[in-house]
C-alpha atoms as a PDB file:
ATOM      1  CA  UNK A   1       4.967 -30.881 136.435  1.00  0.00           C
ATOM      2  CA  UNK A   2       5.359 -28.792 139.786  1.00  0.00           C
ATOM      3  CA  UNK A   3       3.393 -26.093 140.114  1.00  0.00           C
ATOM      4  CA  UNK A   4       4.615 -22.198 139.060  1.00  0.00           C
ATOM      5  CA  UNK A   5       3.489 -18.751 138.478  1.00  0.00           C
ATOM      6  CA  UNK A   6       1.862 -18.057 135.374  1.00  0.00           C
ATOM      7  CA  UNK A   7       4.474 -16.714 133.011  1.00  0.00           C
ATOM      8  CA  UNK A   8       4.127 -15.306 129.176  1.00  0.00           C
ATOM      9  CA  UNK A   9       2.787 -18.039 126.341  1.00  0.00           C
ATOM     10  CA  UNK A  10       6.002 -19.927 124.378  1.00  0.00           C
ATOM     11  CA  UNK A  11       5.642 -20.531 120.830  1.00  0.00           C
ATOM     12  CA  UNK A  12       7.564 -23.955 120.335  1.00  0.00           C
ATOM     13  CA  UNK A  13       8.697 -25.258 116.819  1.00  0.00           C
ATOM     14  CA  UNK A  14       8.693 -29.114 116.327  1.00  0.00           C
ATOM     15  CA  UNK A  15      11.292 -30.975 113.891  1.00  0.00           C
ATOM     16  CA  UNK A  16      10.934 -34.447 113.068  1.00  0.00           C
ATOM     17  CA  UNK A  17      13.776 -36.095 110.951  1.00  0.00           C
ATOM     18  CA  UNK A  18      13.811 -38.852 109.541  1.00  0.00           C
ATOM     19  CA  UNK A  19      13.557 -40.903 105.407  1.00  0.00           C
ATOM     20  CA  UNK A  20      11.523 -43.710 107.290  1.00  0.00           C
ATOM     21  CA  UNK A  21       8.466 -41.388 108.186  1.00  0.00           C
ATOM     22  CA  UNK A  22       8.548 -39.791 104.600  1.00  0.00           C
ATOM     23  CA  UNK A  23       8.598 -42.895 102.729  1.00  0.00           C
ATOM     24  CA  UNK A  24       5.549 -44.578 105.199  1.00  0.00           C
ATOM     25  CA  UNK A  25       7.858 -47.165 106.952  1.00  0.00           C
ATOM     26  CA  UNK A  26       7.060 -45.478 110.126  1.00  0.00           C
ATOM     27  CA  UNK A  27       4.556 -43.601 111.305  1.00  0.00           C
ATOM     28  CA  UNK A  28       5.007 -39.807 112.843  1.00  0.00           C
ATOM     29  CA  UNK A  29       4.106 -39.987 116.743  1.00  0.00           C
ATOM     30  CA  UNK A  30       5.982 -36.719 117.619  1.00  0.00           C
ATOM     31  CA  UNK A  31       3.777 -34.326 116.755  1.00  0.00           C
ATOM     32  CA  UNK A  32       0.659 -34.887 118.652  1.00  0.00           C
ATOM     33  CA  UNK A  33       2.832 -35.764 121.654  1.00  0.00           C
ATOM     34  CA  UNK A  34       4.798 -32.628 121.834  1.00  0.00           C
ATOM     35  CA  UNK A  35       1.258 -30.846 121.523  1.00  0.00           C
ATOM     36  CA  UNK A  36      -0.080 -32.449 124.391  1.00  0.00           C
ATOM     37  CA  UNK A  37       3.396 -31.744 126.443  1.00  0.00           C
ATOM     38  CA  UNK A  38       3.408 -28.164 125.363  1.00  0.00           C
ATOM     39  CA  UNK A  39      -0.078 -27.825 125.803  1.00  0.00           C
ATOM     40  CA  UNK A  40      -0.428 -29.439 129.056  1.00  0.00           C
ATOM     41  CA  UNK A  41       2.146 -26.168 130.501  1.00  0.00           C
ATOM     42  CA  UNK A  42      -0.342 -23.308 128.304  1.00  0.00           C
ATOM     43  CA  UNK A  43       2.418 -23.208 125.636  1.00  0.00           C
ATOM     44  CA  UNK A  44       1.671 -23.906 122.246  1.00  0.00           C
ATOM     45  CA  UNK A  45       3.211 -25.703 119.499  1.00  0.00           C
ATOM     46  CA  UNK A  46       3.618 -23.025 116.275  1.00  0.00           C
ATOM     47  CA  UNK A  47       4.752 -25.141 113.635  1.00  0.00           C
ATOM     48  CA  UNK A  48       6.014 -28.096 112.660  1.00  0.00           C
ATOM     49  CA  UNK A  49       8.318 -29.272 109.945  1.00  0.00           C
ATOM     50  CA  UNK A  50       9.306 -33.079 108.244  1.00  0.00           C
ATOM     51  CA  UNK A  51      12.156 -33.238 106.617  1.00  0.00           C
ATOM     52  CA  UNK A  52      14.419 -36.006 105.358  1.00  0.00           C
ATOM     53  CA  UNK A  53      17.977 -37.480 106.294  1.00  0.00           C
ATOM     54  CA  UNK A  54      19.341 -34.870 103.679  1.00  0.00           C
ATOM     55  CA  UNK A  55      22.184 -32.792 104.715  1.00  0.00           C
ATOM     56  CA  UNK A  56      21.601 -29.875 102.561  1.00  0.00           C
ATOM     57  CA  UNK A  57      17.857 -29.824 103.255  1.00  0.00           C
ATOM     58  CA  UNK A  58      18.968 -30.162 106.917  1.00  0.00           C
ATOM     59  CA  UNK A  59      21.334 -27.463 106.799  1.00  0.00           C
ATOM     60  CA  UNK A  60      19.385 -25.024 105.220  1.00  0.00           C
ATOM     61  CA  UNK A  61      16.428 -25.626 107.497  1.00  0.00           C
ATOM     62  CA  UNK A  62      18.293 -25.193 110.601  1.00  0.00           C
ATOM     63  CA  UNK A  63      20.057 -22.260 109.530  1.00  0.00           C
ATOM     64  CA  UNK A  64      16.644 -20.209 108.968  1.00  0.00           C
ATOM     65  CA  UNK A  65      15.295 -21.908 112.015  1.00  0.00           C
ATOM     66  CA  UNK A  66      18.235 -21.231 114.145  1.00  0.00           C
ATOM     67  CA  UNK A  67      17.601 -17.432 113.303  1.00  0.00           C
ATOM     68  CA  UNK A  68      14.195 -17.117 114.405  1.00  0.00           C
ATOM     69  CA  UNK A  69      13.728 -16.577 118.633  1.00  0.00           C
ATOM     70  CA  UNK A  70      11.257 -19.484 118.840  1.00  0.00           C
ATOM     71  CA  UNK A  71      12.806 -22.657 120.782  1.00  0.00           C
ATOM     72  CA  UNK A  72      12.824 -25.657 118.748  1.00  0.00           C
ATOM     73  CA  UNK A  73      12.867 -29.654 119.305  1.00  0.00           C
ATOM     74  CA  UNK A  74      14.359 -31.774 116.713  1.00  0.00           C
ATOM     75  CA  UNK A  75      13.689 -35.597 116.948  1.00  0.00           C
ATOM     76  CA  UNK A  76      15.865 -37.787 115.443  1.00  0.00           C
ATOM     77  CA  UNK A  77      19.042 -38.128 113.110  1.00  0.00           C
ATOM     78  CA  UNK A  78      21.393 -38.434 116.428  1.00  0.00           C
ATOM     79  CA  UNK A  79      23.096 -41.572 116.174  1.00  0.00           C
ATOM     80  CA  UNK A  80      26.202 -42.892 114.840  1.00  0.00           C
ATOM     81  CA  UNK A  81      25.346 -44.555 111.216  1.00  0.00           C
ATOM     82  CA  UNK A  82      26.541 -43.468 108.393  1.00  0.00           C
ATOM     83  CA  UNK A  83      22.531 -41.431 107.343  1.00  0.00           C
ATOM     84  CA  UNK A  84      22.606 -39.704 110.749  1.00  0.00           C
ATOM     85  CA  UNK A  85      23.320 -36.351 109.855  1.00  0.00           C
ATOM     86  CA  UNK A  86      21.576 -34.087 112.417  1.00  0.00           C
ATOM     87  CA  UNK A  87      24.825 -33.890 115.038  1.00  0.00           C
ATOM     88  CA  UNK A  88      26.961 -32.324 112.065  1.00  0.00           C
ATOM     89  CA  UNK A  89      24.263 -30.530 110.178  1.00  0.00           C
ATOM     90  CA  UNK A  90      23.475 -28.515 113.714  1.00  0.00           C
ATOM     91  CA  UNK A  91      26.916 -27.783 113.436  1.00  0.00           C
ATOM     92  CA  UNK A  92      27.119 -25.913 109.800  1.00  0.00           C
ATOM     93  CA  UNK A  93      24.094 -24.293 110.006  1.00  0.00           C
ATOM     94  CA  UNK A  94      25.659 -21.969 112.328  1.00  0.00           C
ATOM     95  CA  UNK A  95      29.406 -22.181 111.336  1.00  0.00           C
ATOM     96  CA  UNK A  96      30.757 -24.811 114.475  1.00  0.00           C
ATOM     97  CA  UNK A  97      33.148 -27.729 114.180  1.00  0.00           C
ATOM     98  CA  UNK A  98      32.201 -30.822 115.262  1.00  0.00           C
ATOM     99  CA  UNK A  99      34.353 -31.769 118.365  1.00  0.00           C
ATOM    100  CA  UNK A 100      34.334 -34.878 121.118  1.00  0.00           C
ATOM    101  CA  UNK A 101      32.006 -33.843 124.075  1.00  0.00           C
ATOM    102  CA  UNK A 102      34.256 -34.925 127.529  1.00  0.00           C
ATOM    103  CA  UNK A 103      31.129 -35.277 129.157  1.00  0.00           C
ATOM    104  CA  UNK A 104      29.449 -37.458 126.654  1.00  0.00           C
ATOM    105  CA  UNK A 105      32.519 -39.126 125.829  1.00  0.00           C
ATOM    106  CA  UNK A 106      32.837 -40.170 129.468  1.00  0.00           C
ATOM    107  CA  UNK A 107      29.080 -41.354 129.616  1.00  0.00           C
ATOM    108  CA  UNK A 108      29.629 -43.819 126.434  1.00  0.00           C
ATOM    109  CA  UNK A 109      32.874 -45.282 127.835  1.00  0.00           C
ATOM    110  CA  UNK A 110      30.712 -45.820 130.799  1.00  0.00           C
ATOM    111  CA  UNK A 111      27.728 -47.493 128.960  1.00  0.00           C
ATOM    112  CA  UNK A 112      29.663 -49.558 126.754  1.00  0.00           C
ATOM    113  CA  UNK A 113      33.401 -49.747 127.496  1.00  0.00           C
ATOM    114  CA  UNK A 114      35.811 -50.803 125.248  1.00  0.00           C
ATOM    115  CA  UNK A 115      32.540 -51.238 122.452  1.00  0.00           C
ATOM    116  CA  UNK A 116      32.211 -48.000 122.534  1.00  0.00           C
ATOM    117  CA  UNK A 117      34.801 -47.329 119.854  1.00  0.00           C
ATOM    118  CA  UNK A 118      35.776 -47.559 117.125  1.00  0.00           C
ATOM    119  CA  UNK A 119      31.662 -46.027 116.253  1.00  0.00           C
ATOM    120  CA  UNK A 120      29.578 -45.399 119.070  1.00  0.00           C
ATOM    121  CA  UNK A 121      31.814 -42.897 119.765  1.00  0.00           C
ATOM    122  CA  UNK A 122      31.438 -41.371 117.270  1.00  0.00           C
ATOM    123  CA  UNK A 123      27.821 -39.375 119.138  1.00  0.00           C
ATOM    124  CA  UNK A 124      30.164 -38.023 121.354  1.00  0.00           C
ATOM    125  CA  UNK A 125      30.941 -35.831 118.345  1.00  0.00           C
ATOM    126  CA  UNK A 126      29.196 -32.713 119.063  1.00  0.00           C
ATOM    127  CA  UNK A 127      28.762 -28.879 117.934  1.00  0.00           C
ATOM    128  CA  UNK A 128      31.339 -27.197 120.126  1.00  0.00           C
ATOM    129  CA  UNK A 129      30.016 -25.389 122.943  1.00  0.00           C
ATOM    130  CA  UNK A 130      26.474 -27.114 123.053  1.00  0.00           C
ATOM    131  CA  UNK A 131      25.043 -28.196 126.379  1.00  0.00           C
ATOM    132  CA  UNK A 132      23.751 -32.161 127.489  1.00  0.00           C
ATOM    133  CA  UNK A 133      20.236 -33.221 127.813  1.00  0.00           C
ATOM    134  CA  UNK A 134      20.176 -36.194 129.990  1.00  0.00           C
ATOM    135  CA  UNK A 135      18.271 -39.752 128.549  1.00  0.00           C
ATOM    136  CA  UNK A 136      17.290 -41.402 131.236  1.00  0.00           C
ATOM    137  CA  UNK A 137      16.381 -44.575 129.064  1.00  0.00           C
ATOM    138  CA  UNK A 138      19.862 -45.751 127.608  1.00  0.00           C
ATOM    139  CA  UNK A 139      22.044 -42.182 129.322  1.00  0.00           C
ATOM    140  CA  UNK A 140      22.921 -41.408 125.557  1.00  0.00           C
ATOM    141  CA  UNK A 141      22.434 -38.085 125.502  1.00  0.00           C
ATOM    142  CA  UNK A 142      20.683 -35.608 123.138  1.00  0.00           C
ATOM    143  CA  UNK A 143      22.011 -31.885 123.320  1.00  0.00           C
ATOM    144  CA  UNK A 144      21.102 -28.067 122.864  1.00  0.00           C
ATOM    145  CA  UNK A 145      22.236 -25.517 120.574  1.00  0.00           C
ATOM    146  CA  UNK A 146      20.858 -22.159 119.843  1.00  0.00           C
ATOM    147  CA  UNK A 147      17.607 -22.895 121.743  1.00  0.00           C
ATOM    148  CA  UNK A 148      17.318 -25.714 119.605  1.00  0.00           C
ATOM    149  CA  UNK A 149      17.195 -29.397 121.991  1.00  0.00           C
ATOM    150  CA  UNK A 150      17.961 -31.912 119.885  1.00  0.00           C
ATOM    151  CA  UNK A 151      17.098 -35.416 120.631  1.00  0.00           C
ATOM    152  CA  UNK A 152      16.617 -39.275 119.650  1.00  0.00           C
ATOM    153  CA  UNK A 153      13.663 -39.920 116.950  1.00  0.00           C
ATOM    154  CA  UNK A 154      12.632 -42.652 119.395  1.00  0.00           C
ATOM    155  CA  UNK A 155       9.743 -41.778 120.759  1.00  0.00           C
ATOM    156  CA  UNK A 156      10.355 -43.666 124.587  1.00  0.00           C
ATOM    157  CA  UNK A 157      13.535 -41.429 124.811  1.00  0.00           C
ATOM    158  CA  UNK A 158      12.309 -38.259 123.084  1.00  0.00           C
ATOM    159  CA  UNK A 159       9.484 -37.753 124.710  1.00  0.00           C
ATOM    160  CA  UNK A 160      10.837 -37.954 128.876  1.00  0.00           C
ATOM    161  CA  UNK A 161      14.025 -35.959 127.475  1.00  0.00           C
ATOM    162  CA  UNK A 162      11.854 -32.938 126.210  1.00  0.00           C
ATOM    163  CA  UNK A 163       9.647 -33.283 129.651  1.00  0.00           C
ATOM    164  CA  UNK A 164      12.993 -32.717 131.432  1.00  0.00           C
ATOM    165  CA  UNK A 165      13.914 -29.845 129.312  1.00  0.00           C
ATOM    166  CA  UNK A 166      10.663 -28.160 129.707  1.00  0.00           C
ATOM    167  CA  UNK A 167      10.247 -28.463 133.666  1.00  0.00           C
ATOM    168  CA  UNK A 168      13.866 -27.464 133.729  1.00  0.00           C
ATOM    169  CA  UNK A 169      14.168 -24.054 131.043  1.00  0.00           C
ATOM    170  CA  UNK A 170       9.872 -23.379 130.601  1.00  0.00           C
ATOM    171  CA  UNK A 171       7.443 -22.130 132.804  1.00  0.00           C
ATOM    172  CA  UNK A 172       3.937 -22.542 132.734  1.00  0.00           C
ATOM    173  CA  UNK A 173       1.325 -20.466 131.205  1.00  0.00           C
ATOM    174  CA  UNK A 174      -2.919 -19.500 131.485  1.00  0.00           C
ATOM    175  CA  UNK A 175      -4.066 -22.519 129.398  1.00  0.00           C
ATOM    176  CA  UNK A 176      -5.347 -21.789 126.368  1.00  0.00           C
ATOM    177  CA  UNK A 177      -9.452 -21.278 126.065  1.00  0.00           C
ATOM    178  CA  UNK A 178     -11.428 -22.431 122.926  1.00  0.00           C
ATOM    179  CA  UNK A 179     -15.307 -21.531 122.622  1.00  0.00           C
ATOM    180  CA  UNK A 180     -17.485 -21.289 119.065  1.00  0.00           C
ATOM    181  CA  UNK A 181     -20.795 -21.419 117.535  1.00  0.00           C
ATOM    182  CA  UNK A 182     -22.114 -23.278 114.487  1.00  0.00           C
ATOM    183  CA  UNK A 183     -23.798 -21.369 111.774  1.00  0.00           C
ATOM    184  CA  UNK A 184     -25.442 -23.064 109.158  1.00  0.00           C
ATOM    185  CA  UNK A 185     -27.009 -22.036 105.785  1.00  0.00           C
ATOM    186  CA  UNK A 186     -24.297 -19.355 105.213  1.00  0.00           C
ATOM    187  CA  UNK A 187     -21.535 -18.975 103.264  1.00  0.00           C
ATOM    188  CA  UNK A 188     -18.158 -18.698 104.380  1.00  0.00           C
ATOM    189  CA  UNK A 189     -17.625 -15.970 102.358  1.00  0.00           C
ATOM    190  CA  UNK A 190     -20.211 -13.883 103.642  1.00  0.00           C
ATOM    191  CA  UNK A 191     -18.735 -13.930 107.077  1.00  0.00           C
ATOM    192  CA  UNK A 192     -15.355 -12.335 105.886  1.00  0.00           C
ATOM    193  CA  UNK A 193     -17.237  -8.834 106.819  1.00  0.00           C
ATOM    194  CA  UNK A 194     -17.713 -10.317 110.219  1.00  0.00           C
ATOM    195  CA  UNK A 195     -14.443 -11.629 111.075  1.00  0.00           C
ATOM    196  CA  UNK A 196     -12.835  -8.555 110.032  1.00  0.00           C
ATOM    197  CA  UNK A 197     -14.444  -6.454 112.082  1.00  0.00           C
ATOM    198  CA  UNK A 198     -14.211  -8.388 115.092  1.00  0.00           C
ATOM    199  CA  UNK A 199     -11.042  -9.782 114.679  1.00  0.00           C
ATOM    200  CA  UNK A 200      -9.764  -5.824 114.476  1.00  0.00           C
ATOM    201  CA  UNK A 201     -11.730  -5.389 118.305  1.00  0.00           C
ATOM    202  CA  UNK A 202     -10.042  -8.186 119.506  1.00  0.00           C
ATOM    203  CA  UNK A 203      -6.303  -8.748 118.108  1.00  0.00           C
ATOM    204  CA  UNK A 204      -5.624 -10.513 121.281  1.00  0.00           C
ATOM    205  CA  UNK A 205      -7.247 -13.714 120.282  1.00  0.00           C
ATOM    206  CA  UNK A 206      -7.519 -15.616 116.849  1.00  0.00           C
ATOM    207  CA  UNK A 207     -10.368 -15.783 115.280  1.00  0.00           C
ATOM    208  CA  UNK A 208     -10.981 -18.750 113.102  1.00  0.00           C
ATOM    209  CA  UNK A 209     -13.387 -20.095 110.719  1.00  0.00           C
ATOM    210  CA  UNK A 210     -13.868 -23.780 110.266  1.00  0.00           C
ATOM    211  CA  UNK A 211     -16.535 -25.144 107.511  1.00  0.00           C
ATOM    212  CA  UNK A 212     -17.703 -29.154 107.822  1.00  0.00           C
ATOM    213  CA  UNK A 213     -18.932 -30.917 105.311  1.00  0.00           C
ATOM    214  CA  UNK A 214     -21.646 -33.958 105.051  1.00  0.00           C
ATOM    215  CA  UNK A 215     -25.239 -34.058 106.051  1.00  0.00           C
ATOM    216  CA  UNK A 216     -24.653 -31.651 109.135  1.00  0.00           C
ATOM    217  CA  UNK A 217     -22.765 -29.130 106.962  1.00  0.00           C
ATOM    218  CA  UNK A 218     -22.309 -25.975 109.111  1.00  0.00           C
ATOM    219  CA  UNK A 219     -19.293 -23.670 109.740  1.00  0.00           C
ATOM    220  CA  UNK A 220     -17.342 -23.837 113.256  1.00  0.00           C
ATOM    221  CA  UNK A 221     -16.917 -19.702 113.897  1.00  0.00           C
ATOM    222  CA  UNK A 222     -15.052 -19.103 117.175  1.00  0.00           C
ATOM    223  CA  UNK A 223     -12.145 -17.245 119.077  1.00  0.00           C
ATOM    224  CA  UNK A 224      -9.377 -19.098 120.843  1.00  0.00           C
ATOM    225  CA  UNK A 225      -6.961 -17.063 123.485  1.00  0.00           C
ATOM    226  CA  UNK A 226      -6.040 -16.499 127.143  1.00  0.00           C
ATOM    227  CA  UNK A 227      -7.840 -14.011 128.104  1.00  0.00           C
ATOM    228  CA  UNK A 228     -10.910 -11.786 126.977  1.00  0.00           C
ATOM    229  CA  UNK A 229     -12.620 -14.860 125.293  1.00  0.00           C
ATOM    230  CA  UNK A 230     -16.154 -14.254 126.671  1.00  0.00           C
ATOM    231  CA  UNK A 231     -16.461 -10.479 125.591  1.00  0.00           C
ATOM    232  CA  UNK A 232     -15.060 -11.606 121.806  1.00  0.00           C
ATOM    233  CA  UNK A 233     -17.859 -14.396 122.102  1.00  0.00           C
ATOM    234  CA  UNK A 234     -20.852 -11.903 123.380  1.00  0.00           C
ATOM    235  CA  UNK A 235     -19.629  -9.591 120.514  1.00  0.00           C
ATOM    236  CA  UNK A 236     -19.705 -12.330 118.251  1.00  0.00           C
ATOM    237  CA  UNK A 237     -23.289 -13.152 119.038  1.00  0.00           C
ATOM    238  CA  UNK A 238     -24.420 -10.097 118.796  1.00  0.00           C
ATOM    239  CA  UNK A 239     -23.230  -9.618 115.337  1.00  0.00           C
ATOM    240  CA  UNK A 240     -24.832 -13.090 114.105  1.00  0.00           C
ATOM    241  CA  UNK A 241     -28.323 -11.828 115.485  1.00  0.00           C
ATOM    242  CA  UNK A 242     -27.957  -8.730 114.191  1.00  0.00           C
ATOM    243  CA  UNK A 243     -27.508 -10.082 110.922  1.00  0.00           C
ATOM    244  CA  UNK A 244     -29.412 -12.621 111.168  1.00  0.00           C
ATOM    245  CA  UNK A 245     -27.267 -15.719 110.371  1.00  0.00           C
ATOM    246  CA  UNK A 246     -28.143 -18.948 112.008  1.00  0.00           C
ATOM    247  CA  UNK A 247     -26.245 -20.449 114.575  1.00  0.00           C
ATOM    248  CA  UNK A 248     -26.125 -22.923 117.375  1.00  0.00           C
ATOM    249  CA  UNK A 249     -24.589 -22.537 120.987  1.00  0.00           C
ATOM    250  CA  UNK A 250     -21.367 -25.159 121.364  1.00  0.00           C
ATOM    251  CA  UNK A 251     -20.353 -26.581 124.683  1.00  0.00           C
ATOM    252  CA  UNK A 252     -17.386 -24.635 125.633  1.00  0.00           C
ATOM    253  CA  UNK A 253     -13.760 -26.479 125.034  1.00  0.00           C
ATOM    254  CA  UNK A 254     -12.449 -25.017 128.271  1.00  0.00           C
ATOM    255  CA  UNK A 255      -9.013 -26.009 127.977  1.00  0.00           C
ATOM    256  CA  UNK A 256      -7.650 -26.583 124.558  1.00  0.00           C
ATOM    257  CA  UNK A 257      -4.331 -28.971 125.089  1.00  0.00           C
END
């Protein structure tokens, strides 16, 4: 990752395709791996959705997502069998045809030759007007549309294809800080006063309450941000003094990734 001024926090969304991962064949790997990618640049992954090889859940989904500002990945559903659906799906969802990329047209012919039709071909078939992403593992590509990237459910090609997008289209951001305390012998519910209040003083960070259970049953109570963190956390122990709530001082997480 080269090194680049601090720019404003992305909010990423994360879609993982696939029957094989909803039935238990296969496990999910995406989504801890695009946290850690995101992360590593001070973005941050907002949400993340599952969804099956269904074209009219697939349609619908990338219609509403395809709406919204945030930039999207989409693993998997790119291929040329008969339950790969993404490639057309991308397509309806915001009222494209499907048409024969030249570019990756010319990069099958190139991989495969004369295998490459009558149905591997068939991936050249993309939304019109949607840009490349290069795979530098097999040079099939994946492609954007709508700042959506689409790419392989394979995690060796997936994951180097969305490092290339985001050196190449995202800049890098103040890392994101993570500090709390651990009260014990308190109910959540009587910190809701608390929270309130000081998540009202300081709407730049989030504020969030985290209860564990077991023999060392205690409630995580912290602030996570860029920028401001130690004031919210000197507030915040004020305010558990004042009222008198137990707590214990955490080592600071530094850099949350």
């Amino acid at each position: 990752m080269s090194a680049s001024p601090s720019c404003p926090p992305t909010a990423f969304g994360l879609i993982v395709i696939g029957d094989e991962i909803l039935e238990g064949t296969r496990v999910d790997a995406h989504l801890n791996a695009f946290k850690r990618m995101v992360g590593e640049r001070g973005q941050e992954l907002a949400w993340h959705w599952l969804l099956p090889d269904d074209p009219e859940v697939l349609v619908a989904h990338l219609r509403f997502s395809m709406g919204r500002p945030d930039p999207v990945f989409v693993c998997g559903g790119i291929g040329a069998t008969p339950d790969d659906h993404t490639r057309a799906c991308a397509a309806t969802a915001v009222g494209l045809e499907l048409v024969r990329h030249p570019e990756a047209k010319a990069l099958l012919e190139a991989k495969f030759g004369a295998e490459a039709y009558p149905n591997r071909i068939l991936m050249a078939d993309l939304p019109a007007g949607c840009d490349l992403i290069p795979n530098p593992i097999n040079r099939i590509p994946g492609f954007s549309l709508r700042g959506h990237w689409f790419l392989p459910g394979f995690p060796q090609m997936a994951w180097p294809m969305a490092q290339w997008v985001l050196d190449r289209s995202y800049g890098v951001s103040d890392l994101v800080q993570e500090r709390a305390f651990e009260l014990f012998d308190t109910p959540e519910s009587s910190l809701i006063p608390v929270m309130r209040d000081l998540g009202d003083r300081f709407p730049g960070l989030k504020l969030f309450s985290l209860p564990h259970l077991g023999d060392d049953a205690h409630i995580r109570l912290g602030f996570r941000g860029r920028g401001g963190i130690d004031a919210a956390m000197d507030a915040l122990r004020e305010r558990l003094e004042h009222d008198a709530i137990p707590y214990r001082e955490v080592e600071s997480d530094a850099l949350r990734r």
